[in-house]
N, C-alpha and C. Protein backbone atom coordinates (compact mmCIF):
# COMPACT_ATOMS: atom_id res chain seq x y z
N UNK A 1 -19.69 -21.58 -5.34
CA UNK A 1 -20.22 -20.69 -6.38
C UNK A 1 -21.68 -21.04 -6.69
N UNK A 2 -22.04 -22.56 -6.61
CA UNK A 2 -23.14 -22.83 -6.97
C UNK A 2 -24.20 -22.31 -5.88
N UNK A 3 -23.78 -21.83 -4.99
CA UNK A 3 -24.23 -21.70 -3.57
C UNK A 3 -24.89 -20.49 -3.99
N UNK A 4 -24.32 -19.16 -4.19
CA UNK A 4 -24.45 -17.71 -4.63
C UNK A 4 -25.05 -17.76 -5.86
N UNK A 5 -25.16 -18.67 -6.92
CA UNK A 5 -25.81 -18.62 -7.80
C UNK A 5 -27.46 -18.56 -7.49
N UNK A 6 -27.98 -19.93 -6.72
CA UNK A 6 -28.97 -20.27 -6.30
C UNK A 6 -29.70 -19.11 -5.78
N UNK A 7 -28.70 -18.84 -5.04
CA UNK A 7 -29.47 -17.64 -3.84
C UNK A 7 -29.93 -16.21 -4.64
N UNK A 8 -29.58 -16.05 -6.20
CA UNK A 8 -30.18 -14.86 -6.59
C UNK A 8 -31.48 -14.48 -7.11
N UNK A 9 -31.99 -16.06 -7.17
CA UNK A 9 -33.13 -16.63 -7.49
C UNK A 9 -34.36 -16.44 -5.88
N UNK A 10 -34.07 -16.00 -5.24
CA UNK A 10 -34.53 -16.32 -3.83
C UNK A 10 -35.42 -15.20 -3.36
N UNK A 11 -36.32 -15.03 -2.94
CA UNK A 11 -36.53 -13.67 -2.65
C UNK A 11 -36.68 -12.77 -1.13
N UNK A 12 -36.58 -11.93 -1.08
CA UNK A 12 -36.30 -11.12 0.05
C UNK A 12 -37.25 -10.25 0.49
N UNK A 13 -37.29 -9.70 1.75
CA UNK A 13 -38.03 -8.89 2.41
C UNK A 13 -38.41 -7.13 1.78
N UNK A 14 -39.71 -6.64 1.50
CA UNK A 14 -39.14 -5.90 0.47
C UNK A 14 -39.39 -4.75 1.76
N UNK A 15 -39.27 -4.98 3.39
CA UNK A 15 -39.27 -3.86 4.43
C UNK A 15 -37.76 -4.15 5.24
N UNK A 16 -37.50 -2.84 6.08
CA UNK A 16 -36.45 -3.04 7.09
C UNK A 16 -37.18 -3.94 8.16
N UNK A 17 -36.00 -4.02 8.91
CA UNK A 17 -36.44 -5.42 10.22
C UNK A 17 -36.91 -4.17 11.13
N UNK A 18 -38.10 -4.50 11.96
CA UNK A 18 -38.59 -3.75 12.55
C UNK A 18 -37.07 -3.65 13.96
N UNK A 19 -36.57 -2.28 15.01
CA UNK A 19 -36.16 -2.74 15.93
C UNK A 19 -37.08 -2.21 17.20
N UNK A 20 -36.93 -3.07 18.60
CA UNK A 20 -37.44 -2.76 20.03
C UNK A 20 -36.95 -1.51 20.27
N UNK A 21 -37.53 -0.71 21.01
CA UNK A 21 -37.35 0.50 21.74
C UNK A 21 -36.74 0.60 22.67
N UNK A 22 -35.66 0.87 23.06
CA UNK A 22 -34.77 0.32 24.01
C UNK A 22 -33.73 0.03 24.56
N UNK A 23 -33.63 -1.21 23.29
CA UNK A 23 -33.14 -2.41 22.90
C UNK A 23 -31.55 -2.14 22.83
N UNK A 24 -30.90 -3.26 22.57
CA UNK A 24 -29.42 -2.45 22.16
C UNK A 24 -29.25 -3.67 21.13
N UNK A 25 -28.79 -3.20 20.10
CA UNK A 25 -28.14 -4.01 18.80
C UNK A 25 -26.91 -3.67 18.35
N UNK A 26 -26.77 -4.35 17.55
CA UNK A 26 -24.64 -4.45 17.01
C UNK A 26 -25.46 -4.78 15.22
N UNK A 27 -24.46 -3.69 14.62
CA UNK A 27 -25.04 -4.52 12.96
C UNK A 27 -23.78 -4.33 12.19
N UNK A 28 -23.09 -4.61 11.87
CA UNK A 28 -21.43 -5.07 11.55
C UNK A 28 -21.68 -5.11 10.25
N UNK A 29 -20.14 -5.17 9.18
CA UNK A 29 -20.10 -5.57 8.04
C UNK A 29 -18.46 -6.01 7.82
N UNK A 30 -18.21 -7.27 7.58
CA UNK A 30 -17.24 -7.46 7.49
C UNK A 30 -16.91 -8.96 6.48
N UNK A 31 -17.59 -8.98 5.40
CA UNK A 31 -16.93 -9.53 4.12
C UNK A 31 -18.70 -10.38 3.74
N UNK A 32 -18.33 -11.51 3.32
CA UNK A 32 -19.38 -12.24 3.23
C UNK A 32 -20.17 -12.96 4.30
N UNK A 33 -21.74 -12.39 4.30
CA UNK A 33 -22.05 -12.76 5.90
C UNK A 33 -22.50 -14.29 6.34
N UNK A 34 -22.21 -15.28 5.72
CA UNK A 34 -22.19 -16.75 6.25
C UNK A 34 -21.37 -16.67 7.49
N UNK A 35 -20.22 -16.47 6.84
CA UNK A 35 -19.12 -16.82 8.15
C UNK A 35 -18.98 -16.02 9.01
N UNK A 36 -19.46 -14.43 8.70
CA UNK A 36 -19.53 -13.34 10.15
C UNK A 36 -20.52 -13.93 11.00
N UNK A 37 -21.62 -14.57 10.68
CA UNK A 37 -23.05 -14.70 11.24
C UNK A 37 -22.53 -15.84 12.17
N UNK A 38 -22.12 -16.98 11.45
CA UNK A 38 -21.21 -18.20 12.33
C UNK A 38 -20.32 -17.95 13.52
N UNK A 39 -19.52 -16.74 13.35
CA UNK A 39 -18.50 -16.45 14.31
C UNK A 39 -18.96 -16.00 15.32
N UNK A 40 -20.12 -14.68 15.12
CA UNK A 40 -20.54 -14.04 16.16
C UNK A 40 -21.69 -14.88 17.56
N UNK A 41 -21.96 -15.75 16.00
CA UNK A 41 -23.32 -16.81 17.33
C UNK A 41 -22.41 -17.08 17.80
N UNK A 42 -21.23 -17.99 17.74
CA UNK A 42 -20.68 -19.20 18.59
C UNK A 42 -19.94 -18.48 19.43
N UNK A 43 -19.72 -17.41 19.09
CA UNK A 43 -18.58 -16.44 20.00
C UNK A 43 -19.00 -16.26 21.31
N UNK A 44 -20.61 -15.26 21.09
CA UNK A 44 -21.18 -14.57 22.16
C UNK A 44 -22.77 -15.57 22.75
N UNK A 45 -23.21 -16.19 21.97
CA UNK A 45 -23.75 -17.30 22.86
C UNK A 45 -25.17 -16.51 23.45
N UNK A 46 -25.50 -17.30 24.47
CA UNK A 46 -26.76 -16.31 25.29
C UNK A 46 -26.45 -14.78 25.52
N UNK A 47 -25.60 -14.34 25.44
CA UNK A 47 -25.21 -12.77 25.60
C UNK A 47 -26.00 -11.92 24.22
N UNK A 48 -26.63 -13.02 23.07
CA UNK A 48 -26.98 -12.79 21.93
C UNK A 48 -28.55 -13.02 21.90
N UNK A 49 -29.77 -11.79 22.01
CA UNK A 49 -30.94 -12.03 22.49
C UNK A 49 -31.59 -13.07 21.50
N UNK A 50 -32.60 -14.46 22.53
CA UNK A 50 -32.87 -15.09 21.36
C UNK A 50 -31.73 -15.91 20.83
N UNK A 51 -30.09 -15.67 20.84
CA UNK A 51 -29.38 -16.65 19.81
C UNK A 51 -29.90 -16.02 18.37
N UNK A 52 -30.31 -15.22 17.87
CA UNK A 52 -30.51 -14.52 16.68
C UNK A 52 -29.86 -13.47 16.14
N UNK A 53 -28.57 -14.23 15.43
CA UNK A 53 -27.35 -13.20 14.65
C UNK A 53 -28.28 -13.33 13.39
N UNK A 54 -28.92 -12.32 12.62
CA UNK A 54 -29.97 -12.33 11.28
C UNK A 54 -28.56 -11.70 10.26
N UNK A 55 -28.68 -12.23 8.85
CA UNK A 55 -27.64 -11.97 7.90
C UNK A 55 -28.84 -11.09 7.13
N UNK A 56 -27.92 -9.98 6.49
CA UNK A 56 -28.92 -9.36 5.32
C UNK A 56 -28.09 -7.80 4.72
N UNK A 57 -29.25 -7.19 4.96
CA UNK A 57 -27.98 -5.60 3.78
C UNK A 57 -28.40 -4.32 4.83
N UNK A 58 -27.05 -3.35 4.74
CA UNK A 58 -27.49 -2.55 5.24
C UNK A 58 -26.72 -1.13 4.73
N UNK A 59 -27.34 -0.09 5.32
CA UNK A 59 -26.25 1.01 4.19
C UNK A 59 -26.02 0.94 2.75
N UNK A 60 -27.43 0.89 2.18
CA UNK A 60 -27.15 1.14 0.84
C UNK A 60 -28.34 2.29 0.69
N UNK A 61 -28.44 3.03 -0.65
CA UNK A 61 -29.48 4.65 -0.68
C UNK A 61 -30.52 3.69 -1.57
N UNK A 62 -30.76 2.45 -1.98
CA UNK A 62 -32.01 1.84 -3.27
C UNK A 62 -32.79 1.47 -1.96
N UNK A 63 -33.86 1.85 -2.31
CA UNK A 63 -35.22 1.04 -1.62
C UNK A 63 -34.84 -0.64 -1.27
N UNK A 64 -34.87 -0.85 0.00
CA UNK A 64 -35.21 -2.36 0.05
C UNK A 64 -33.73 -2.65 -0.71
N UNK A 65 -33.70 -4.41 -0.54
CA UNK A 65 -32.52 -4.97 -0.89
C UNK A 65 -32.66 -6.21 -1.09
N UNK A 66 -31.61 -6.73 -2.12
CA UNK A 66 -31.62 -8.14 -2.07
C UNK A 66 -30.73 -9.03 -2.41
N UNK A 67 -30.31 -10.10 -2.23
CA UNK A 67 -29.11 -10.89 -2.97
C UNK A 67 -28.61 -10.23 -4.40
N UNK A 68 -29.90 -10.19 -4.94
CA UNK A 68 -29.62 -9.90 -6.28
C UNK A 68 -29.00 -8.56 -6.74
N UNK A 69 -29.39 -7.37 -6.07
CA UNK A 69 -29.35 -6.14 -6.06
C UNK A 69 -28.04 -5.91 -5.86
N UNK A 70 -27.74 -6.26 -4.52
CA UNK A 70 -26.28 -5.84 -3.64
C UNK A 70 -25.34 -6.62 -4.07
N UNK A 71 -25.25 -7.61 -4.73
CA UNK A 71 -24.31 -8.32 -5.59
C UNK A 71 -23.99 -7.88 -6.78
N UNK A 72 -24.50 -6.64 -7.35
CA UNK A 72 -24.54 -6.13 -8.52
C UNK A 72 -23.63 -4.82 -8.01
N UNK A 73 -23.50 -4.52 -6.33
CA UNK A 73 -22.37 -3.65 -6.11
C UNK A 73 -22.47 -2.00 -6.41
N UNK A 74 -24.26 -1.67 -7.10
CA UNK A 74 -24.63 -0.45 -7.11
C UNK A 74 -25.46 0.50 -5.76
N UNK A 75 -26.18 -1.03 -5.10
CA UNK A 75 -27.37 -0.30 -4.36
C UNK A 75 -26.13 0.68 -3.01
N UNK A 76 -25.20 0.43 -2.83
CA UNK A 76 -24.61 0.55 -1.74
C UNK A 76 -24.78 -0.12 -0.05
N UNK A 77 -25.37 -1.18 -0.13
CA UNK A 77 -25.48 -2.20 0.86
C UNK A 77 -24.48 -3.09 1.33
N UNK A 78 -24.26 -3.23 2.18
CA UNK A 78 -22.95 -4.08 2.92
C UNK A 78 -23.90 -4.97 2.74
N UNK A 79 -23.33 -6.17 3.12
CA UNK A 79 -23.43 -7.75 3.41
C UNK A 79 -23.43 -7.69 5.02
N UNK A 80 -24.02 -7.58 6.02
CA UNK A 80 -24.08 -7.23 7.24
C UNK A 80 -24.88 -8.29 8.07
N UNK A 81 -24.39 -8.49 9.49
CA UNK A 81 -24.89 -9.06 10.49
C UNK A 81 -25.71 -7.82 11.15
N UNK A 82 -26.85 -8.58 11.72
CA UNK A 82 -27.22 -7.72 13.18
C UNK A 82 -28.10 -8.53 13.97
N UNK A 83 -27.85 -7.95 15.40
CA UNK A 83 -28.20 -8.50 16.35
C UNK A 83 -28.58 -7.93 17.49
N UNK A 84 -29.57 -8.45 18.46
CA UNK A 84 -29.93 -7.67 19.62
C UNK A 84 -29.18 -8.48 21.00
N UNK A 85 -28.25 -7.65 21.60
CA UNK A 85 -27.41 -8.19 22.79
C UNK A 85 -27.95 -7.78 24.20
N UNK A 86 -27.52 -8.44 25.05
CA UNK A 86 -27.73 -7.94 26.44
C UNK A 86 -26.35 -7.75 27.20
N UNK A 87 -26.26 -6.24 27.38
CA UNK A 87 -25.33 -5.48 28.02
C UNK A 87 -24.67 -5.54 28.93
N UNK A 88 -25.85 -6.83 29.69
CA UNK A 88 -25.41 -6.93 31.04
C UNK A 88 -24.40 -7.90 30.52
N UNK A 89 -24.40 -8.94 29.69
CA UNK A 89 -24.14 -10.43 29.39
C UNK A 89 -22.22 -10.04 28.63
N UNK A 90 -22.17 -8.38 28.04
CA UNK A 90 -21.51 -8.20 26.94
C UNK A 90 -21.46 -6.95 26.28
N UNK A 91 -20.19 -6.40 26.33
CA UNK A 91 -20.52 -5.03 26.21
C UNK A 91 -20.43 -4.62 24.45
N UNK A 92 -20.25 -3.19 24.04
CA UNK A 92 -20.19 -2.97 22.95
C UNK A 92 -18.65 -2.90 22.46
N UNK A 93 -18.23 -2.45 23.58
CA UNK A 93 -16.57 -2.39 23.62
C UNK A 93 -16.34 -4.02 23.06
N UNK A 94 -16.87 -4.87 23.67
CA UNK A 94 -16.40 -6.27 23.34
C UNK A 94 -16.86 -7.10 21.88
N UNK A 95 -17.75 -6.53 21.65
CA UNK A 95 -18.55 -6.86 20.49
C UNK A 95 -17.10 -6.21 19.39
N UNK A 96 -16.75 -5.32 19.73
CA UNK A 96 -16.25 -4.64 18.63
C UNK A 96 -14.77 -5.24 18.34
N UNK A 97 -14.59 -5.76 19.53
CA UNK A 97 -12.81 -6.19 19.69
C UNK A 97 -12.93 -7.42 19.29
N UNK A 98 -14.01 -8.39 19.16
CA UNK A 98 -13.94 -9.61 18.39
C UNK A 98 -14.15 -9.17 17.06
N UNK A 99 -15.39 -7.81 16.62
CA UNK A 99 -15.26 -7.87 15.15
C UNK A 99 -13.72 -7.49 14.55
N UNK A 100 -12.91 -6.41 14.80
CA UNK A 100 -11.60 -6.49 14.84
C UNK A 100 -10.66 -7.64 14.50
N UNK A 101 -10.84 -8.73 15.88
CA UNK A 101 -9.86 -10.20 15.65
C UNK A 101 -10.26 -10.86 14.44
N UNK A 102 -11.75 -10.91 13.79
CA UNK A 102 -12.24 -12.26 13.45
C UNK A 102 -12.40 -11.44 11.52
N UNK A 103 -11.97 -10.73 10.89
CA UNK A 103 -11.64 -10.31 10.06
C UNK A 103 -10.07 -9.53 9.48
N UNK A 104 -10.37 -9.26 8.31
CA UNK A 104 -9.64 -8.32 8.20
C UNK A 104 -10.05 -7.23 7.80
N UNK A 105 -9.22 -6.27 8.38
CA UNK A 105 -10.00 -4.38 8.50
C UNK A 105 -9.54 -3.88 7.62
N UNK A 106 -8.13 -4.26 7.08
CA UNK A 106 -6.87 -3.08 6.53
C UNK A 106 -7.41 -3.76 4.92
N UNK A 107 -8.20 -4.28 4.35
CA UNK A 107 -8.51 -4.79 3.08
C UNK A 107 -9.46 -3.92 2.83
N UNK A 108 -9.96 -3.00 1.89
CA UNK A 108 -10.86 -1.64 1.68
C UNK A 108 -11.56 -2.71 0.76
N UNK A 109 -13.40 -2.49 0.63
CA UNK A 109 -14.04 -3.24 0.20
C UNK A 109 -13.74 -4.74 -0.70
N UNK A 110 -12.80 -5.68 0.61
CA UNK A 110 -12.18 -6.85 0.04
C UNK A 110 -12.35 -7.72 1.40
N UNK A 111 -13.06 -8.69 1.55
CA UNK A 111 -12.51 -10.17 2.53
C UNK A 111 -11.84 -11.05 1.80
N UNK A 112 -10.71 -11.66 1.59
CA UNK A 112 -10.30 -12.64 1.08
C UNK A 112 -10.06 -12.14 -0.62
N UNK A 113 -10.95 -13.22 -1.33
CA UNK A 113 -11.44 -13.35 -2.37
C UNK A 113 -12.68 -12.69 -3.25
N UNK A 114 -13.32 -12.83 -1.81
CA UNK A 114 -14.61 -11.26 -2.06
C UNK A 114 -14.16 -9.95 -2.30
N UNK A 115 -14.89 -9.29 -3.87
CA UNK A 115 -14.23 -7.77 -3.67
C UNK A 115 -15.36 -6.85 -3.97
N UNK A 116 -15.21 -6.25 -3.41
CA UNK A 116 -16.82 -5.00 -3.68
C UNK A 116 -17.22 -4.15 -2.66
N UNK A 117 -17.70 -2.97 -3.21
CA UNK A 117 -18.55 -1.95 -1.79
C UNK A 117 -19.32 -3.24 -0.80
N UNK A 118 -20.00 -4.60 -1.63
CA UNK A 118 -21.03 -4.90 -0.72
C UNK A 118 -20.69 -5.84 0.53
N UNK A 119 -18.85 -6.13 0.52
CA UNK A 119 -18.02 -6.69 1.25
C UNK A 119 -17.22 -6.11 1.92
N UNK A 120 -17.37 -4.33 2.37
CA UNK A 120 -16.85 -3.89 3.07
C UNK A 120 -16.80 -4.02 4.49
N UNK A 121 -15.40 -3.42 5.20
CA UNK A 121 -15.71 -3.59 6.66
C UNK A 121 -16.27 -2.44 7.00
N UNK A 122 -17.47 -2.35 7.93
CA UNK A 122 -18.30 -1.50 8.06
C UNK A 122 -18.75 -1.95 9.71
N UNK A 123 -19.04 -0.30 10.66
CA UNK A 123 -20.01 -0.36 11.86
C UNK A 123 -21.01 0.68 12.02
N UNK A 124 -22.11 0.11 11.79
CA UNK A 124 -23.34 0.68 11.26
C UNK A 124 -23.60 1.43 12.90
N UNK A 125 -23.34 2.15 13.01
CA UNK A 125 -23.53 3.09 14.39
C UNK A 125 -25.27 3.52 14.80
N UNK A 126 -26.13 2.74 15.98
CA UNK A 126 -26.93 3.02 16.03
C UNK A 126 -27.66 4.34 17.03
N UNK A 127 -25.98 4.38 17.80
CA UNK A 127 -26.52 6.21 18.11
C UNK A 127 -25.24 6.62 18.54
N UNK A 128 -25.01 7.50 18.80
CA UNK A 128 -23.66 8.63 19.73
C UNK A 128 -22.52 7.67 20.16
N UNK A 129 -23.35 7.06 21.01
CA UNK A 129 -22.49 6.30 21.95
C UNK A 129 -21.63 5.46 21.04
N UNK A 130 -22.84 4.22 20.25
CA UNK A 130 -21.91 3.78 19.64
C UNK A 130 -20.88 4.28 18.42
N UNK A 131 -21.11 5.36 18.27
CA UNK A 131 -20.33 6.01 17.14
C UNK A 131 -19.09 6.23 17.80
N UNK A 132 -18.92 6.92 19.43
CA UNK A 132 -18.11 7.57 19.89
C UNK A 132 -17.19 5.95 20.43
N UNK A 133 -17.76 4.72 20.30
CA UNK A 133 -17.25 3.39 20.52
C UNK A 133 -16.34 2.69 20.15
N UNK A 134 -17.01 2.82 18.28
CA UNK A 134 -16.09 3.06 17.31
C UNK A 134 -15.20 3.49 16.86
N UNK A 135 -15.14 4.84 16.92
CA UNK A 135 -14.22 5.35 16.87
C UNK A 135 -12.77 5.41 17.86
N UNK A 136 -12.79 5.29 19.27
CA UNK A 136 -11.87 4.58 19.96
C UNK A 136 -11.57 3.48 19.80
N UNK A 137 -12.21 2.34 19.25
CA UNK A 137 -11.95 1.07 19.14
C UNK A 137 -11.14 0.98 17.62
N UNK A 138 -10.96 2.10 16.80
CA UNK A 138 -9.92 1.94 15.70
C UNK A 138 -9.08 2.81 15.53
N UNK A 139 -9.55 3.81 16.77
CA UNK A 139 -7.94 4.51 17.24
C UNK A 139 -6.86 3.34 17.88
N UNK A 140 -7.75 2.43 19.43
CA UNK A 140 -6.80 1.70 19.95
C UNK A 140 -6.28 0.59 19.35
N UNK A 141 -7.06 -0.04 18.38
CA UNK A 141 -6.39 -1.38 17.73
C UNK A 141 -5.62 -0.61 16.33
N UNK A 142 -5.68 0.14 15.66
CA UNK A 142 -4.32 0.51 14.60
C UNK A 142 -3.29 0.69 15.25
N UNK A 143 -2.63 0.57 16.38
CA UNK A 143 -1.12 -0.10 16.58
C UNK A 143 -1.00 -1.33 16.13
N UNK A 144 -1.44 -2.04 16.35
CA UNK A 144 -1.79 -3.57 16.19
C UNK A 144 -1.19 -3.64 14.78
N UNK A 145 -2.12 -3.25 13.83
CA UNK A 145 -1.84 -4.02 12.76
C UNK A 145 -0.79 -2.73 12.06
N UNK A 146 0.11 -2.04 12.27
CA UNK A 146 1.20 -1.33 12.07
C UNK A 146 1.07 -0.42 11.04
N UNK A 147 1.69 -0.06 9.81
CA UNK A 147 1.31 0.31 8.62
C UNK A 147 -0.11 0.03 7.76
N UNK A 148 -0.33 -1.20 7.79
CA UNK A 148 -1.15 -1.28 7.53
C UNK A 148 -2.94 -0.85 8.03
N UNK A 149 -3.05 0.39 7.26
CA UNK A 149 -4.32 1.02 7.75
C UNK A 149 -5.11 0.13 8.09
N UNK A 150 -6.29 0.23 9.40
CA UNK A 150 -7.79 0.41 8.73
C UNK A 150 -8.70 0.91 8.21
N UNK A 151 -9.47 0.50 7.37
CA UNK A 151 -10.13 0.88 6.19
C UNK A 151 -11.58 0.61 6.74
N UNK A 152 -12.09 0.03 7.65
CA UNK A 152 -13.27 0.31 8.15
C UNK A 152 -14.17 1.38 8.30
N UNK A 153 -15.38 1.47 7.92
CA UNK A 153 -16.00 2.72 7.86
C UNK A 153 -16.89 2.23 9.04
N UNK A 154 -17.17 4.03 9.30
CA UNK A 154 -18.35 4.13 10.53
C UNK A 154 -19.18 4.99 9.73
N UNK A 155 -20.64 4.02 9.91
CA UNK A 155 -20.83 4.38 9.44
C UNK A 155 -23.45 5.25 10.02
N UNK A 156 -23.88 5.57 9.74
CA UNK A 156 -25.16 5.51 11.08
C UNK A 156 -25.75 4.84 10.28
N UNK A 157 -26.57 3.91 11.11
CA UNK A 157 -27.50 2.38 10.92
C UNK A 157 -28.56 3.54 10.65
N UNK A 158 -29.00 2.87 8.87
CA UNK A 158 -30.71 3.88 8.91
C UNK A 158 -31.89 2.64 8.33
N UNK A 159 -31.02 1.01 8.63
CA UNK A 159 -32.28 0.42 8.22
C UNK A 159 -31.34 -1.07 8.22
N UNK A 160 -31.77 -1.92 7.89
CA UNK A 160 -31.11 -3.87 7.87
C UNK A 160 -32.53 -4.38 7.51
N UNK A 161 -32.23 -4.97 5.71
CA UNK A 161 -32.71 -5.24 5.14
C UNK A 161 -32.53 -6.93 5.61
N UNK A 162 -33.21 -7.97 5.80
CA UNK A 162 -33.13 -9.25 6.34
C UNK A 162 -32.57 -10.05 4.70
N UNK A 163 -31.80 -11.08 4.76
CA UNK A 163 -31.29 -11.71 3.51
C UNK A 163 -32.33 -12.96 3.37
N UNK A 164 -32.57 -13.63 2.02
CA UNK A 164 -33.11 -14.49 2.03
C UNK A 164 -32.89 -15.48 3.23
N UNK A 165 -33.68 -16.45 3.47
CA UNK A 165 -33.98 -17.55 4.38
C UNK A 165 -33.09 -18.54 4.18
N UNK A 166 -32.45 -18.80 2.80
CA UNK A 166 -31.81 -19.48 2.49
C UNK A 166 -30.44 -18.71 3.12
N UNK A 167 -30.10 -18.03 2.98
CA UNK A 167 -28.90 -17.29 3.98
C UNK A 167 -28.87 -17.26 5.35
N UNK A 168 -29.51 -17.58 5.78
CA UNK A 168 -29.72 -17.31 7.80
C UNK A 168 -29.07 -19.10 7.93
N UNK A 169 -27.95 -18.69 8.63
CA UNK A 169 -27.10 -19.75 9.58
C UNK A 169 -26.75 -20.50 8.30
N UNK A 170 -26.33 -19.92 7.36
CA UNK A 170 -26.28 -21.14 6.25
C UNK A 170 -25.14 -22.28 6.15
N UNK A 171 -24.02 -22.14 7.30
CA UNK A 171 -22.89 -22.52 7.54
C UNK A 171 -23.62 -23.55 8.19
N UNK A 172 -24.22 -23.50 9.03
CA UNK A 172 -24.95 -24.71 9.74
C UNK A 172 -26.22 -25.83 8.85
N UNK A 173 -26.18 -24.98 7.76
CA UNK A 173 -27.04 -25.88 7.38
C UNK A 173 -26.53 -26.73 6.10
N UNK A 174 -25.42 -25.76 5.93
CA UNK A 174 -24.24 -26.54 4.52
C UNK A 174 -23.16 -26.29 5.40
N UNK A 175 -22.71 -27.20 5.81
CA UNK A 175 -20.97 -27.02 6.75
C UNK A 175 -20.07 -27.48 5.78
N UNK A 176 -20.12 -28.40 4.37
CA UNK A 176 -18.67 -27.93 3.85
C UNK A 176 -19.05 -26.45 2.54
N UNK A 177 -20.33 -25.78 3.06
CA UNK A 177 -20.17 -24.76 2.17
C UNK A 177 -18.69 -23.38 1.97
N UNK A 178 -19.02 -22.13 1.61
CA UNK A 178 -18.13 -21.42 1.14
C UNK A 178 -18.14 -21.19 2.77
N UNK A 179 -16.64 -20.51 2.99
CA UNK A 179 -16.60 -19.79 4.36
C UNK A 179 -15.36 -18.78 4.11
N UNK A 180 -15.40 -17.63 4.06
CA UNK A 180 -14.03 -16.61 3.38
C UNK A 180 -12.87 -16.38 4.64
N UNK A 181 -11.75 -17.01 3.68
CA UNK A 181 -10.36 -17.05 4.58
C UNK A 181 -9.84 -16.48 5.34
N UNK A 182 -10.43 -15.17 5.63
CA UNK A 182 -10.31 -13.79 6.30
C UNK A 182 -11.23 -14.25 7.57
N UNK A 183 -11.88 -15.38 7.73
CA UNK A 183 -12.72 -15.01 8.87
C UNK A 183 -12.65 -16.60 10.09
N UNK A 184 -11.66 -16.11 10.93
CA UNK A 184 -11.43 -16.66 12.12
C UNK A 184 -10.53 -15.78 13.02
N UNK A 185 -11.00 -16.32 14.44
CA UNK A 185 -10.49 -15.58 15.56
C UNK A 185 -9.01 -15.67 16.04
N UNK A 186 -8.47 -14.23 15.96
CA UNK A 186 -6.83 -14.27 15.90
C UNK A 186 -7.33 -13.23 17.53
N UNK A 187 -5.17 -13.56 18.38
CA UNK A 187 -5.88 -12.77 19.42
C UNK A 187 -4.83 -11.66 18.58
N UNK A 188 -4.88 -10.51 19.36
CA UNK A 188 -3.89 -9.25 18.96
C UNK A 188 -2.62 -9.40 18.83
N UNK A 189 -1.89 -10.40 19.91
CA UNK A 189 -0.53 -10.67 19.66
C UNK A 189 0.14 -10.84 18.09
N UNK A 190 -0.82 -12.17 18.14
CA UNK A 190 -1.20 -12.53 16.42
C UNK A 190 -1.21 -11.87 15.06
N UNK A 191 -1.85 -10.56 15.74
CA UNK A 191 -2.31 -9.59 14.46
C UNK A 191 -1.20 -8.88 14.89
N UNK A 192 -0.25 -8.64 15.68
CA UNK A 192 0.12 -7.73 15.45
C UNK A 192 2.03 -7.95 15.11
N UNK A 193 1.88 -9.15 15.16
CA UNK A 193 3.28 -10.17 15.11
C UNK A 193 3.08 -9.86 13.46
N UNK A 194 1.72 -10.65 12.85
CA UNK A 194 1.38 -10.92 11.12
C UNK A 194 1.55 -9.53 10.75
N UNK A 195 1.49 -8.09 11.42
CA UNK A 195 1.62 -6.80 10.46
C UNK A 195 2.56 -5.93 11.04
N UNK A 196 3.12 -6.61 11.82
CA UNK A 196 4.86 -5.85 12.18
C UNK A 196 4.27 -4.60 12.75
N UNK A 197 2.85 -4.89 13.83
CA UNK A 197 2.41 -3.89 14.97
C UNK A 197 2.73 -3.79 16.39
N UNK A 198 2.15 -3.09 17.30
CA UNK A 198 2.48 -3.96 18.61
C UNK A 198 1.13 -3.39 19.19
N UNK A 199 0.86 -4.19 20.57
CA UNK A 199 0.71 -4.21 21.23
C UNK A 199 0.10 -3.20 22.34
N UNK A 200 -0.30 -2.03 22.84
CA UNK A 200 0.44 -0.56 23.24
C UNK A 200 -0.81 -0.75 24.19
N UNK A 201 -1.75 -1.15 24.92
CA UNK A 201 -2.79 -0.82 25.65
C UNK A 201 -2.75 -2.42 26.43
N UNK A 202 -3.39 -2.27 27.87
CA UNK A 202 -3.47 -2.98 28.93
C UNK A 202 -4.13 -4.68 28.37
């Protein structure tokens, strides 16, 4: 707690992160972003351009963003990762099936203990493709978790506000800090044993 206190004091970028022309990025939202940011580096590794998973806000309608703002649960900003990948290294399909394992989906603006619009599960869609990505990827995994919906929104990337400095890798730089209970890697069997789902694709 003392952790989130500190950090409202901190200040932030008052522009979006510029992106490459090109380029291909992933910008996720799935609870509090210490521990999304942790999972995704160690997950995907050099497949991750740079090694630069950046924590910060995205999808909210207020100018600019900040700890302070999006914790207040009005601006409409997720708590969001993003990152620039290489395609060759890792696809989007795959990006998406770990964000899937390494949360929970079926919790509507809730990880754990975290509750709010700014802790929703969210995939900030940066064009067609990935929209049309998304959307198969939570047609095929709701067998899985059975009754229990997902509540994930898709949603189009129009900006990723960068989080204070004090937030980037902060798991690595405080390792017995906060890390929300919702966030480690289950495979499908798992998820789908824990929500009385199955299984149904190759």
């Amino acid at each position: 707690m003392f952790e989130k206190l500190k950090a409202l004091f901190t200040s932030a970028p008052k522009e979006p992160r510029d992106l490459k022309a090109g380029a291909s990025y992933a910008t996720l939202g799935a609870g509090c972003f210490w521990g999304v940011e942790t999972a995704f580096r160690r997950k995907f590794g050099t497949a991750i351009v740079d090694g630069q998973v950046r924590v910060g806000y995205s999808g909210g309608t207020a100018e600019g963003a900040s700890y302070r703002t999006v914790c207040n649960g009005t601006t409409g900003h997720a708590e969001s990762v993003h990152f620039e990948f290489n395609p060759e290294r890792v696809s989007y399909a795959e990006i998406l099936d770990f964000f899937f394992r390494m949360h929970d989906p079926t919790t509507a603006n809730q990880q754990g203990g975290d509750r709010g619009t700014q802790y929703r599960s969210v995939i900030f869609c940066h064009d067609n493709e990935q929209r049309a990505a998304a959307i198969t990827a939570v047609k095929k995994y709701q067998s899985a978790f059975g009754k229990s919906r997902i509540s994930t929104k898709i949603e189009n990337f129009d900006g990723f506000w960068d989080a204070e400095e004090y937030h980037q890798q902060y798991l690595d730089k405080n390792p017995s800090g906060y890390h929300c209970s919702t966030h480690f890697e289950r495979t499908w069997q798992k998820i789908a044993d824990e929500y009385g789902g199955i299984v149904d694709w190759p």
